[in-house]
PDB file of N, CA and C in Angstrom:
ATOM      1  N   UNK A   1       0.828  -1.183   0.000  1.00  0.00           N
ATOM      2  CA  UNK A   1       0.000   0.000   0.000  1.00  0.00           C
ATOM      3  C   UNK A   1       0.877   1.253   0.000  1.00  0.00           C
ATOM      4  N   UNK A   2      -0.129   2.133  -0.554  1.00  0.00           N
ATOM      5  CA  UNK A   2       1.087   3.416  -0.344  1.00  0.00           C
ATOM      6  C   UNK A   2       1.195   4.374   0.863  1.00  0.00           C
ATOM      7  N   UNK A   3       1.789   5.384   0.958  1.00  0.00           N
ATOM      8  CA  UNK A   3       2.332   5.590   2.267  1.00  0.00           C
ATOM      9  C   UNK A   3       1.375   6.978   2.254  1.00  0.00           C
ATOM     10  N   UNK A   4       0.728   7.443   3.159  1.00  0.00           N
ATOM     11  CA  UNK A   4      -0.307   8.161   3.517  1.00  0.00           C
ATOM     12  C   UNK A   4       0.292   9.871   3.361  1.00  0.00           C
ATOM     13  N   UNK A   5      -0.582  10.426   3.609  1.00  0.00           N
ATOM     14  CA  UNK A   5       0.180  12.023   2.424  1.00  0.00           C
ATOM     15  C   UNK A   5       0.647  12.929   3.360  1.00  0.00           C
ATOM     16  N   UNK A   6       0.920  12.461   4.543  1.00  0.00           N
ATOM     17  CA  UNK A   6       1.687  13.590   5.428  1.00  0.00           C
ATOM     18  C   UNK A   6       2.048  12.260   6.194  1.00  0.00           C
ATOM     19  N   UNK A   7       3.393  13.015   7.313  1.00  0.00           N
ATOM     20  CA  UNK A   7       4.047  12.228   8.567  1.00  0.00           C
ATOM     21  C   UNK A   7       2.437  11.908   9.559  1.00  0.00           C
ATOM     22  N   UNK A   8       1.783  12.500   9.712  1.00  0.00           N
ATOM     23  CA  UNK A   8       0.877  12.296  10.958  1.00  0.00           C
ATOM     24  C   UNK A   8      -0.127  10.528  10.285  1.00  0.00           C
ATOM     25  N   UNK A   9       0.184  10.368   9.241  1.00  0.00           N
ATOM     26  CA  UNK A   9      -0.509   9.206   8.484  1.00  0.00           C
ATOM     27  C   UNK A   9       0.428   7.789   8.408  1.00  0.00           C
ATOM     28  N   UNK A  10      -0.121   6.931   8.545  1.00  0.00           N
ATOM     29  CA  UNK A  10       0.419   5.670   8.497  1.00  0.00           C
ATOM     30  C   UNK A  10       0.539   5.139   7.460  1.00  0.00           C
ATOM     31  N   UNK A  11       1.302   4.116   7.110  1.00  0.00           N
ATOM     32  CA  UNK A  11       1.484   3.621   5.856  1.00  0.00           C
ATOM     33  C   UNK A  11       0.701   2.635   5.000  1.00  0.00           C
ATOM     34  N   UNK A  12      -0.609   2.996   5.880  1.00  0.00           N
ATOM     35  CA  UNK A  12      -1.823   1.750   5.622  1.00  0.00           C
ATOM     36  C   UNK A  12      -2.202   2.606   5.096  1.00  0.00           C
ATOM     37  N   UNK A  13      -2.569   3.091   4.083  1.00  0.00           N
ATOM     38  CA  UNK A  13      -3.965   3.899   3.141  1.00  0.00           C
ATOM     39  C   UNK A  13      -3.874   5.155   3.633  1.00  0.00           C
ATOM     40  N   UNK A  14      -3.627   5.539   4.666  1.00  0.00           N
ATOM     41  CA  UNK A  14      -3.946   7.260   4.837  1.00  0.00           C
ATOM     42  C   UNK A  14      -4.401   7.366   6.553  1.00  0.00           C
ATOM     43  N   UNK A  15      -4.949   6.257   6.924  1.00  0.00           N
ATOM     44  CA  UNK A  15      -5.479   6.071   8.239  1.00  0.00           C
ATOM     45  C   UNK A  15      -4.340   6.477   9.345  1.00  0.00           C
ATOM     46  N   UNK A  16      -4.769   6.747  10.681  1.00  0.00           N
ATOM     47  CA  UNK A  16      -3.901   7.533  11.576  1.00  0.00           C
ATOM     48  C   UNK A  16      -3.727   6.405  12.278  1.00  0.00           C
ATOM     49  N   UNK A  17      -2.531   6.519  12.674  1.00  0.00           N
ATOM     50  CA  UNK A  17      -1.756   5.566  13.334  1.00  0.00           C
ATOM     51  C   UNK A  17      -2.024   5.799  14.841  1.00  0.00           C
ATOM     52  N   UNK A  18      -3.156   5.167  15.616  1.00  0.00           N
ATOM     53  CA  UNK A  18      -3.379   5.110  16.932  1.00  0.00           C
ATOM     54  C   UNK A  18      -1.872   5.085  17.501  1.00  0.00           C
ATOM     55  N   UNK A  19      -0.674   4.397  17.703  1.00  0.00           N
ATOM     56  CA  UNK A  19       0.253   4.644  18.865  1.00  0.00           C
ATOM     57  C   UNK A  19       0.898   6.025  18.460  1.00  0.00           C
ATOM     58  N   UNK A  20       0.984   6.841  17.344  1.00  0.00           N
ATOM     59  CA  UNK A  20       2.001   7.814  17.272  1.00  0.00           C
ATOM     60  C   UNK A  20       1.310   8.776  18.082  1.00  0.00           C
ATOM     61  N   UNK A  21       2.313   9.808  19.196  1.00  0.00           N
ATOM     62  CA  UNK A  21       2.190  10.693  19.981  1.00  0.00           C
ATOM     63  C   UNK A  21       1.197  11.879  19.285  1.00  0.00           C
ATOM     64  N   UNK A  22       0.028  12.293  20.037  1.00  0.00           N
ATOM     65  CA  UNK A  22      -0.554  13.511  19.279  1.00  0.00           C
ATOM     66  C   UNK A  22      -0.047  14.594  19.422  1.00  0.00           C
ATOM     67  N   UNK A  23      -0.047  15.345  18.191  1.00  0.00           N
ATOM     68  CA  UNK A  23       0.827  16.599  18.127  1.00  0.00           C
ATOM     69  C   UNK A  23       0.361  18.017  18.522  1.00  0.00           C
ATOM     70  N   UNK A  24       0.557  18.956  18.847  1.00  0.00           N
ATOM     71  CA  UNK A  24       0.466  20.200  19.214  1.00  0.00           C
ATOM     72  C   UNK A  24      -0.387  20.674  17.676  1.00  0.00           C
ATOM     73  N   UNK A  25      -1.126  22.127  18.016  1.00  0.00           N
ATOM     74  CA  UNK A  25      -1.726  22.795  16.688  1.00  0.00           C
ATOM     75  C   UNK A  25      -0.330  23.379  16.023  1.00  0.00           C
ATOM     76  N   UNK A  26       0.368  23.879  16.287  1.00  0.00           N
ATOM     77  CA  UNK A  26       1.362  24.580  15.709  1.00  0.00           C
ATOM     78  C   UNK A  26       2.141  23.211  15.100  1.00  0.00           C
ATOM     79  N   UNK A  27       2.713  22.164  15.747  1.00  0.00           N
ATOM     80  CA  UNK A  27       2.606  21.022  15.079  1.00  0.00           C
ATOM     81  C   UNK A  27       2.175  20.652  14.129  1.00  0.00           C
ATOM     82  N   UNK A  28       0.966  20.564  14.144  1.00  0.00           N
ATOM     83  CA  UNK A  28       0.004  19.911  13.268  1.00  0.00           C
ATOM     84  C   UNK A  28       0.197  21.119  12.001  1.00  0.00           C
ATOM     85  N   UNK A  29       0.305  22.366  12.103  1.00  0.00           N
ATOM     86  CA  UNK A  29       0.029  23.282  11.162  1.00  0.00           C
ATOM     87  C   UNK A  29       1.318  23.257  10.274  1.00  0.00           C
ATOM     88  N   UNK A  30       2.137  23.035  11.155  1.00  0.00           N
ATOM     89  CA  UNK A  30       3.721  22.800  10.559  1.00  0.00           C
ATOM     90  C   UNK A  30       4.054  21.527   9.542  1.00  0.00           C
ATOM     91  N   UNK A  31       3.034  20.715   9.768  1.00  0.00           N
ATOM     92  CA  UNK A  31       3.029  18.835   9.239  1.00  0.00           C
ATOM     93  C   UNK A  31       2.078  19.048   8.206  1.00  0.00           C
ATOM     94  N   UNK A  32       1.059  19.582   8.246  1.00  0.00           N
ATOM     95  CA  UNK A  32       0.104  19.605   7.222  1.00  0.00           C
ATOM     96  C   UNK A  32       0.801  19.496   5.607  1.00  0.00           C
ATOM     97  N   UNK A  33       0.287  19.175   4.628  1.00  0.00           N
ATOM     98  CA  UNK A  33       0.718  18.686   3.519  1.00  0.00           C
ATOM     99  C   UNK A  33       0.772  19.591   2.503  1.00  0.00           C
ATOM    100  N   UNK A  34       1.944  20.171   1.932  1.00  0.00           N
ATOM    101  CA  UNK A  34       2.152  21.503   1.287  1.00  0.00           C
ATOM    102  C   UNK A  34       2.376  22.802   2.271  1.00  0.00           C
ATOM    103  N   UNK A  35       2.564  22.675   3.719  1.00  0.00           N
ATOM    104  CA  UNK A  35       2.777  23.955   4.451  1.00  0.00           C
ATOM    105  C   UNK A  35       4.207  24.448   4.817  1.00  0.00           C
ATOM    106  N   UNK A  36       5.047  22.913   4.234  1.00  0.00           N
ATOM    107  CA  UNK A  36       6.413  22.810   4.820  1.00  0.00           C
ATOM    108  C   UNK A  36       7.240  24.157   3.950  1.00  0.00           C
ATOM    109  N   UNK A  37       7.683  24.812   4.782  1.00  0.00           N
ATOM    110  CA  UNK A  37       8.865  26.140   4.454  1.00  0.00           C
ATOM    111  C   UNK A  37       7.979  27.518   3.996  1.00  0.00           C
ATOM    112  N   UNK A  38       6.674  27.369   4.421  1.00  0.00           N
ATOM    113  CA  UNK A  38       6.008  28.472   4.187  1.00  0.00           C
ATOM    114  C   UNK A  38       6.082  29.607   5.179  1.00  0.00           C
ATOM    115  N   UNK A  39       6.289  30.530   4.809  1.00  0.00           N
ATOM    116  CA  UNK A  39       6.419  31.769   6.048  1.00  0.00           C
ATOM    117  C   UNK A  39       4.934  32.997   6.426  1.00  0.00           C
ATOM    118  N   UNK A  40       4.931  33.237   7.367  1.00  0.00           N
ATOM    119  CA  UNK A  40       3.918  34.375   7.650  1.00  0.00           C
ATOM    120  C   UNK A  40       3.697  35.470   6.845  1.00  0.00           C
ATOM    121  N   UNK A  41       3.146  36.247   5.980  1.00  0.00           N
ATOM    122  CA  UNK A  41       3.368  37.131   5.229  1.00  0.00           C
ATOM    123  C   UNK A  41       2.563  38.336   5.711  1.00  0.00           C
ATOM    124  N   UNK A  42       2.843  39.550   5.298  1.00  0.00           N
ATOM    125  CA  UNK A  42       2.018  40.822   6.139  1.00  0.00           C
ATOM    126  C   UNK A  42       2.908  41.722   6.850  1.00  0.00           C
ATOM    127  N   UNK A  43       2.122  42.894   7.329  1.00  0.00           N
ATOM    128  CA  UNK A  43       3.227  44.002   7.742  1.00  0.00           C
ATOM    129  C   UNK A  43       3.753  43.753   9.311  1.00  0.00           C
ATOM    130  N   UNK A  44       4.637  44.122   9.456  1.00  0.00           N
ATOM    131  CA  UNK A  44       5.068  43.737  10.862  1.00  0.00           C
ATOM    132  C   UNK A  44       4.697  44.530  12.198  1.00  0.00           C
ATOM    133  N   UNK A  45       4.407  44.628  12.764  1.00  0.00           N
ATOM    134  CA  UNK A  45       3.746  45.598  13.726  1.00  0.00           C
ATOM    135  C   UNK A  45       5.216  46.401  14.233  1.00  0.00           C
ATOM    136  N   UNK A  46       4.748  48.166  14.363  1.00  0.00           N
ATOM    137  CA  UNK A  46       5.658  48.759  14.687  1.00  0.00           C
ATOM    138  C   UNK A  46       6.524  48.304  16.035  1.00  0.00           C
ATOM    139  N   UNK A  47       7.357  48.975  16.611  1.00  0.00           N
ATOM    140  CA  UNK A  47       8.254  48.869  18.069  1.00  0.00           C
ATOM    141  C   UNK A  47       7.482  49.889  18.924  1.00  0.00           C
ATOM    142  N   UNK A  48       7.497  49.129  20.027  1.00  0.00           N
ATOM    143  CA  UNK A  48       6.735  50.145  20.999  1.00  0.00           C
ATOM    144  C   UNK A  48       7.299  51.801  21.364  1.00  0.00           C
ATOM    145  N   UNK A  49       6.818  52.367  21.876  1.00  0.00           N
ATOM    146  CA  UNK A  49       7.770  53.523  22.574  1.00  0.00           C
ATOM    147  C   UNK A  49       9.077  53.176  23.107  1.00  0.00           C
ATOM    148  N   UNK A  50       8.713  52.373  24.376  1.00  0.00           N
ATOM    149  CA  UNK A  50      10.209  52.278  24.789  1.00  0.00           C
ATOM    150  C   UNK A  50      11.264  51.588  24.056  1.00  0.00           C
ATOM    151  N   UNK A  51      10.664  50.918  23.269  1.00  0.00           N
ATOM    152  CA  UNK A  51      11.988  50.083  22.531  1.00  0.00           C
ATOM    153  C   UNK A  51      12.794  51.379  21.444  1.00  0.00           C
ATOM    154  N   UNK A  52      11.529  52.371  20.836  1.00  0.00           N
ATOM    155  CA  UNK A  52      12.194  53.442  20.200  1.00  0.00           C
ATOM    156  C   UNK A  52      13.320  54.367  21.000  1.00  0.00           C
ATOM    157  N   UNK A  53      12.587  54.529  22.297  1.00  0.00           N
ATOM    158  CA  UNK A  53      13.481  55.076  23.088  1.00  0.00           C
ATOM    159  C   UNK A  53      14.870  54.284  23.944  1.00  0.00           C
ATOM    160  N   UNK A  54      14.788  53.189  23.927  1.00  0.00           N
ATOM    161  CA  UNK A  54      16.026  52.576  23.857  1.00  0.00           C
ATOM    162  C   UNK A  54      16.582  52.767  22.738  1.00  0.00           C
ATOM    163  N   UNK A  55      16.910  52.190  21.877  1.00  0.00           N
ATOM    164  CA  UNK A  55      17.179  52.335  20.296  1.00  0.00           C
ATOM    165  C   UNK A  55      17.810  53.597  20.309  1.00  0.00           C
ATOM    166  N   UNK A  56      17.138  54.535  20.744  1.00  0.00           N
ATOM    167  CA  UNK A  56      18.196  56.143  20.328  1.00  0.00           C
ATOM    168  C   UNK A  56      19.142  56.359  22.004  1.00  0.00           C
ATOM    169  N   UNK A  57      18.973  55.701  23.074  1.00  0.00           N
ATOM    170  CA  UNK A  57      19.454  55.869  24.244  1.00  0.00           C
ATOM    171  C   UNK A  57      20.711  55.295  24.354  1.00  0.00           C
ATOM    172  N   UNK A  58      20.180  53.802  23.769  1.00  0.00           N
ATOM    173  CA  UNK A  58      21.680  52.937  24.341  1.00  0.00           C
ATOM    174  C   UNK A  58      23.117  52.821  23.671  1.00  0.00           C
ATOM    175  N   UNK A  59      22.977  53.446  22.472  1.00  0.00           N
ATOM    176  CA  UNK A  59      24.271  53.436  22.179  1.00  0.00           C
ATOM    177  C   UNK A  59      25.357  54.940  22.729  1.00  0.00           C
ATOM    178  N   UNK A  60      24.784  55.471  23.412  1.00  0.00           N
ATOM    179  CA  UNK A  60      25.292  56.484  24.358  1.00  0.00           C
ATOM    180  C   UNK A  60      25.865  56.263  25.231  1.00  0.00           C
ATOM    181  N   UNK A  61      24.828  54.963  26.408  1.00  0.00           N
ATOM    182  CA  UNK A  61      24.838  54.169  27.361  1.00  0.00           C
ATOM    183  C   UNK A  61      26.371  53.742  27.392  1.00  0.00           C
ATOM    184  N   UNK A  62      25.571  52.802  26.317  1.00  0.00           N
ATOM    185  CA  UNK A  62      27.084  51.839  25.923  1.00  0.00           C
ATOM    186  C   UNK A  62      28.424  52.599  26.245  1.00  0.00           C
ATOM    187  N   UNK A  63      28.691  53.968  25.324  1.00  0.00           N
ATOM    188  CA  UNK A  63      30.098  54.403  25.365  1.00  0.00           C
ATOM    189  C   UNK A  63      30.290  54.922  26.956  1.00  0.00           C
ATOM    190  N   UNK A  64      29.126  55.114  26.881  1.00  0.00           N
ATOM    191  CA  UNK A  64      29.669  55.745  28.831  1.00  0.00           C
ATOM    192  C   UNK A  64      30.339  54.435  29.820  1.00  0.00           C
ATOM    193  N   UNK A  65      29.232  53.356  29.606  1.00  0.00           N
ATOM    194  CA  UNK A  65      30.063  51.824  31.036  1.00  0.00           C
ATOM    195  C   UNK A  65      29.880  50.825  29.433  1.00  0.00           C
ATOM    196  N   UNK A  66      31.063  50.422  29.104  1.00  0.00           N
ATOM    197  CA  UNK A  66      31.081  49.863  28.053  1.00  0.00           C
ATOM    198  C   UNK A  66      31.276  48.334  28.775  1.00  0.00           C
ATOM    199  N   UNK A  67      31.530  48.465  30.281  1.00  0.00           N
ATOM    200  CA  UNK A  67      31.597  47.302  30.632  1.00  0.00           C
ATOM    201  C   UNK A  67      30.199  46.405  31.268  1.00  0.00           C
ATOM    202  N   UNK A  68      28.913  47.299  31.379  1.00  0.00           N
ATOM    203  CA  UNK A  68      27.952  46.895  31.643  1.00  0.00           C
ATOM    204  C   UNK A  68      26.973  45.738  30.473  1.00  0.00           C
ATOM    205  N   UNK A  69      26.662  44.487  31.489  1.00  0.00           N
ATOM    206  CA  UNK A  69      25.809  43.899  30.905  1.00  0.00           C
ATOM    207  C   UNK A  69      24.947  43.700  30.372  1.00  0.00           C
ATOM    208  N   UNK A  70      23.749  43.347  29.945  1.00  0.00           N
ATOM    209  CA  UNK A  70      22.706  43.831  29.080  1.00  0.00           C
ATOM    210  C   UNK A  70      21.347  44.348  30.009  1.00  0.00           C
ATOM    211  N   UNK A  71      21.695  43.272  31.323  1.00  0.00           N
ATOM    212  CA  UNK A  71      21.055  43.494  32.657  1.00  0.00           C
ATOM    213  C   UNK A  71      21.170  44.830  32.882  1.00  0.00           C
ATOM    214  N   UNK A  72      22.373  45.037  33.147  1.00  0.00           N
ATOM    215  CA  UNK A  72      22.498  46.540  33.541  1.00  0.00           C
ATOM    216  C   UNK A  72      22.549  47.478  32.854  1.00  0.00           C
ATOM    217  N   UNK A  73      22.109  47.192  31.260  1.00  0.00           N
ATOM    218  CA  UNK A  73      22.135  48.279  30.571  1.00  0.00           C
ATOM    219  C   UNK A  73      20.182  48.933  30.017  1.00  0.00           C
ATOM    220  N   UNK A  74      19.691  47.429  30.686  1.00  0.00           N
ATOM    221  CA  UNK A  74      17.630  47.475  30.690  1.00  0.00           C
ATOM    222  C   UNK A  74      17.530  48.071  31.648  1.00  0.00           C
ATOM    223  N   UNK A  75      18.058  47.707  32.687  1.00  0.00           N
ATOM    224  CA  UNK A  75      17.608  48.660  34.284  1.00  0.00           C
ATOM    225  C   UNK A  75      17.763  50.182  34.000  1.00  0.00           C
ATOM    226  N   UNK A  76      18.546  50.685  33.716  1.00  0.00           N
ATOM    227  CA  UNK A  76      19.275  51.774  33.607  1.00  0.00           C
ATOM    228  C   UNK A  76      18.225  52.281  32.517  1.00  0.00           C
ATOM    229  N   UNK A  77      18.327  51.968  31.310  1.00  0.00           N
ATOM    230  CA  UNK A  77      17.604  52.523  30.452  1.00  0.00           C
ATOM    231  C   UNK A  77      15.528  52.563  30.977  1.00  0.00           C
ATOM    232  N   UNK A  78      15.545  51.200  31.628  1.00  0.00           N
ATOM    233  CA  UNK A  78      14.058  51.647  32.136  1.00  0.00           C
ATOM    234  C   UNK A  78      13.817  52.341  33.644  1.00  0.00           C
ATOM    235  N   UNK A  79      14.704  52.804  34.261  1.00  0.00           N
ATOM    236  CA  UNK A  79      14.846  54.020  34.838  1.00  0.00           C
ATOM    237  C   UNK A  79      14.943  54.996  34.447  1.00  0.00           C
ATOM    238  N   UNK A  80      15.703  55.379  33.145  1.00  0.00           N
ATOM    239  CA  UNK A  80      15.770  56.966  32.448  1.00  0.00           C
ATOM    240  C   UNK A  80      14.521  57.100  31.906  1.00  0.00           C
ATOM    241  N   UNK A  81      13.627  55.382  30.814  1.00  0.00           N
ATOM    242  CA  UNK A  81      12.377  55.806  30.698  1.00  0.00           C
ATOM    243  C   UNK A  81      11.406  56.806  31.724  1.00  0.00           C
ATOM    244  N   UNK A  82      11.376  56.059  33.205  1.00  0.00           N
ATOM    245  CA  UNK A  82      10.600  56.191  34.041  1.00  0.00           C
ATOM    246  C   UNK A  82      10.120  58.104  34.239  1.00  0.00           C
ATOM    247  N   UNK A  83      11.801  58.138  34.079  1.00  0.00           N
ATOM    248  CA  UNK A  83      12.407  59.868  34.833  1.00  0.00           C
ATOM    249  C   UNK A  83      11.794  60.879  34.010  1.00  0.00           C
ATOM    250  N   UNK A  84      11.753  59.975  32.580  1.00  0.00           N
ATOM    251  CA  UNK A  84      11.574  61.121  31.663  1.00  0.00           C
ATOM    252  C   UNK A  84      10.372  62.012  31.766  1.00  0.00           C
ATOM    253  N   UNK A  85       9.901  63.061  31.253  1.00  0.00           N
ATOM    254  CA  UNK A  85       8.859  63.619  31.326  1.00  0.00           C
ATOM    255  C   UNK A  85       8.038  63.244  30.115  1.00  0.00           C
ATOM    256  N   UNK A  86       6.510  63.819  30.442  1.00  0.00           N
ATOM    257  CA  UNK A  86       5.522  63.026  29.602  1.00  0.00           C
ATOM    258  C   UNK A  86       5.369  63.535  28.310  1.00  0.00           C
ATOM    259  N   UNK A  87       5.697  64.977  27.984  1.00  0.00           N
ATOM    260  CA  UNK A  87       6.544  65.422  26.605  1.00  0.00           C
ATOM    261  C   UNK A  87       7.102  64.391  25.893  1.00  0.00           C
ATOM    262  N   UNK A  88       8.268  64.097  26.316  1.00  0.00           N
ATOM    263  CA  UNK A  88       8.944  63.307  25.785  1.00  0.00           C
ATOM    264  C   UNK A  88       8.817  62.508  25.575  1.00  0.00           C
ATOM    265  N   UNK A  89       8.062  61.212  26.462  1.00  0.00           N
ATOM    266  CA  UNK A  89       6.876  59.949  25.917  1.00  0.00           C
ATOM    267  C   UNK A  89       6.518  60.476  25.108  1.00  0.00           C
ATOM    268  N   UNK A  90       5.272  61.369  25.017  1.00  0.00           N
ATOM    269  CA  UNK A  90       4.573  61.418  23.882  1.00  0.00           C
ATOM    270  C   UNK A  90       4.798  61.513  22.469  1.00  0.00           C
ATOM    271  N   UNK A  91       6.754  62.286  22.520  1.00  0.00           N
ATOM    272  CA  UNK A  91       7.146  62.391  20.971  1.00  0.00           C
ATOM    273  C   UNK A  91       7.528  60.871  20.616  1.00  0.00           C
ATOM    274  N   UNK A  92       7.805  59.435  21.528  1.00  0.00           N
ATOM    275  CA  UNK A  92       8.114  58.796  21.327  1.00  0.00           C
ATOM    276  C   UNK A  92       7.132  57.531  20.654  1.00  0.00           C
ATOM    277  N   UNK A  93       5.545  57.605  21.775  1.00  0.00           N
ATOM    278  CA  UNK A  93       4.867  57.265  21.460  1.00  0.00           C
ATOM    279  C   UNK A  93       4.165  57.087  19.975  1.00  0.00           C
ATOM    280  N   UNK A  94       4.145  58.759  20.019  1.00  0.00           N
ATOM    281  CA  UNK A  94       3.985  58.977  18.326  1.00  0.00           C
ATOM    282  C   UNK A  94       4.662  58.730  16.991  1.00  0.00           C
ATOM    283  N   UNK A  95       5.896  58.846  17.373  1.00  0.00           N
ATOM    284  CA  UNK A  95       6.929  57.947  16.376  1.00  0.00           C
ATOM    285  C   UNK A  95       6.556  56.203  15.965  1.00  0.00           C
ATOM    286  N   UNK A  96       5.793  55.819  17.568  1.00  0.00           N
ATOM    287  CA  UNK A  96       5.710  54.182  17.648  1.00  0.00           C
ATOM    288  C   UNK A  96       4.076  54.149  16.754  1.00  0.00           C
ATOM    289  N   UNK A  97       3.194  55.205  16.898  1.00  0.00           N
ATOM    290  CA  UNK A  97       1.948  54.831  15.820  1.00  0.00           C
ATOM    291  C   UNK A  97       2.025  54.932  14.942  1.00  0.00           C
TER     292      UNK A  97
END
């Protein structure tokens, strides 16, 4: 007989193989027949505020403690977020819509 049209199928006709482990949806969506190497297509959703405002912050950061970790370079930067005034959110915000 021939061998059934995806991995989740047994080699009896097409029928599902009661012992194989059941798979997850993302699994299953990934196994489906013709889905293999297909990618998501569509616009990507912008970066939030703070990530804009990191983005223009940390390479400043950086040259100042070039020896700080990435730990200590989020703390720091989401403390200067915090400090900032709401002006300044807002030009950031708006950059992020």
């Amino acid at each position: 007989m021939a061998k059934g049209c995806c991995n989740r199928c047994s080699k009896k006709g097409g029928k599902l193989n009661p012992l194989r482990k059941a798979k997850s949806r993302r699994q299953q969506a990934r196994s489906r027949c013709g889905a293999r190497g297909r990618r998501r297509s569509g616009r990507r959703r912008p970066l939030p505020a703070f990530f804009l405002f990191m983005k223009d912050k940390r390479p400043a950061l950086q040259c100042e403690h070039p020896d700080w970790t990435v730990i200590q370079m989020a703390k720091s930067l989401g403390s200067m977020w915090h400090q900032q005034p709401q002006a300044d959110k807002e030009r950031y915000k708006k950059k992020a819509a």
